[in-house]
Protein backbone atom coordinates (compact mmCIF):
# COMPACT_ATOMS: atom_id res chain seq x y z
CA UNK A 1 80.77 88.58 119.74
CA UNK A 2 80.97 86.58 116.53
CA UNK A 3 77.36 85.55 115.91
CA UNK A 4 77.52 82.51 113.45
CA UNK A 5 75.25 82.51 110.02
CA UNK A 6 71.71 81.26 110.62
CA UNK A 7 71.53 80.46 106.74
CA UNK A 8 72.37 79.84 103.22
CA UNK A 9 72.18 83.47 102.37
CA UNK A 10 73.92 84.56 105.05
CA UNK A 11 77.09 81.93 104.54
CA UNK A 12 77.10 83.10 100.98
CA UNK A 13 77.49 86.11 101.90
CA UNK A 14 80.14 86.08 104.68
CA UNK A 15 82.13 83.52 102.06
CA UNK A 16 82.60 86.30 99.53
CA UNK A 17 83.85 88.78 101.92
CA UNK A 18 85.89 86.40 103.25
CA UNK A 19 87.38 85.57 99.55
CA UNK A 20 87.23 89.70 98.53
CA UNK A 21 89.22 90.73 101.67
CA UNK A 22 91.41 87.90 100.82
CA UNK A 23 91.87 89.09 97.12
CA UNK A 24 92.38 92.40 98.03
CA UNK A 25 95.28 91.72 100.29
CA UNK A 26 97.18 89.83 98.49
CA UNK A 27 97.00 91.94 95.55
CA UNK A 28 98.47 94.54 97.50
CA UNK A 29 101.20 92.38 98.77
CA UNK A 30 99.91 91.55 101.78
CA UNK A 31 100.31 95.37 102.67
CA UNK A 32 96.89 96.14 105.24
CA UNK A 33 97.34 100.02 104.35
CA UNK A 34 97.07 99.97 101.20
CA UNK A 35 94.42 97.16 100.35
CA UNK A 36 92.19 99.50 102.72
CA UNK A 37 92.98 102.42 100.91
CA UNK A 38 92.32 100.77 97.76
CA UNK A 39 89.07 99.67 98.79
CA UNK A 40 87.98 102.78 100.50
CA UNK A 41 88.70 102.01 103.78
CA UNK A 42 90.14 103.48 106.88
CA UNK A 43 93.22 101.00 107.89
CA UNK A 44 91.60 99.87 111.46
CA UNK A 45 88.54 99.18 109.94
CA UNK A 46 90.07 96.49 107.37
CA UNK A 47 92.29 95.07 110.12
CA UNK A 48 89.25 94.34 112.25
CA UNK A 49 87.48 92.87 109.19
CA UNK A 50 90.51 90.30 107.90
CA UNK A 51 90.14 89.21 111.92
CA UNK A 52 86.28 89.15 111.75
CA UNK A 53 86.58 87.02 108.93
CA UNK A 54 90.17 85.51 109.90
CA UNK A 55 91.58 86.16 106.55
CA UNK A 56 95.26 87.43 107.68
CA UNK A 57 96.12 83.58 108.68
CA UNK A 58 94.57 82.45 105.59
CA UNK A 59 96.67 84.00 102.90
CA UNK A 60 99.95 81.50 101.53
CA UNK A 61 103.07 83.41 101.01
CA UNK A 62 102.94 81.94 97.57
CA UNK A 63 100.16 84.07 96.69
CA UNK A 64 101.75 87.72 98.01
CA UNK A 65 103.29 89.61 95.49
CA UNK A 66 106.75 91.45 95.97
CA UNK A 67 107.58 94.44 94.64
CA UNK A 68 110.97 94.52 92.84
């Protein structure tokens, strides 16, 4: 259950997530696997985070990269 942030801190916080999650996956194209293997991560564990933080809506197609 998403809990909403009780302050400034805690916005702050939850913001740059957001924006790094963000960052990360559209440097990699949009592509989940490897943003969370470039991070670290396992790939169900990013996927839940980009829908904690609702990044996967958020991204323009502008912004993804294609590979040639």
């Amino acid at each position: 259950m998403y809990k909403p942030p009780a302050n400034e801190y805690q916005r702050s916080v939850e913001k740059f997530k957001r924006e790094f999650l963000a960052l990360t996956l559209a440097a990699h194209g949009g592509n989940r696997s490897r943003a969370a293997r470039a991070l670290g991560v396992q790939r169900s564990y990013f996927v839940r985070l980009i829908r904690q933080f609702g990044v996967a809506e958020r991204i323009p197609a502008a912004s993804v990269r294609r590979s040639a």
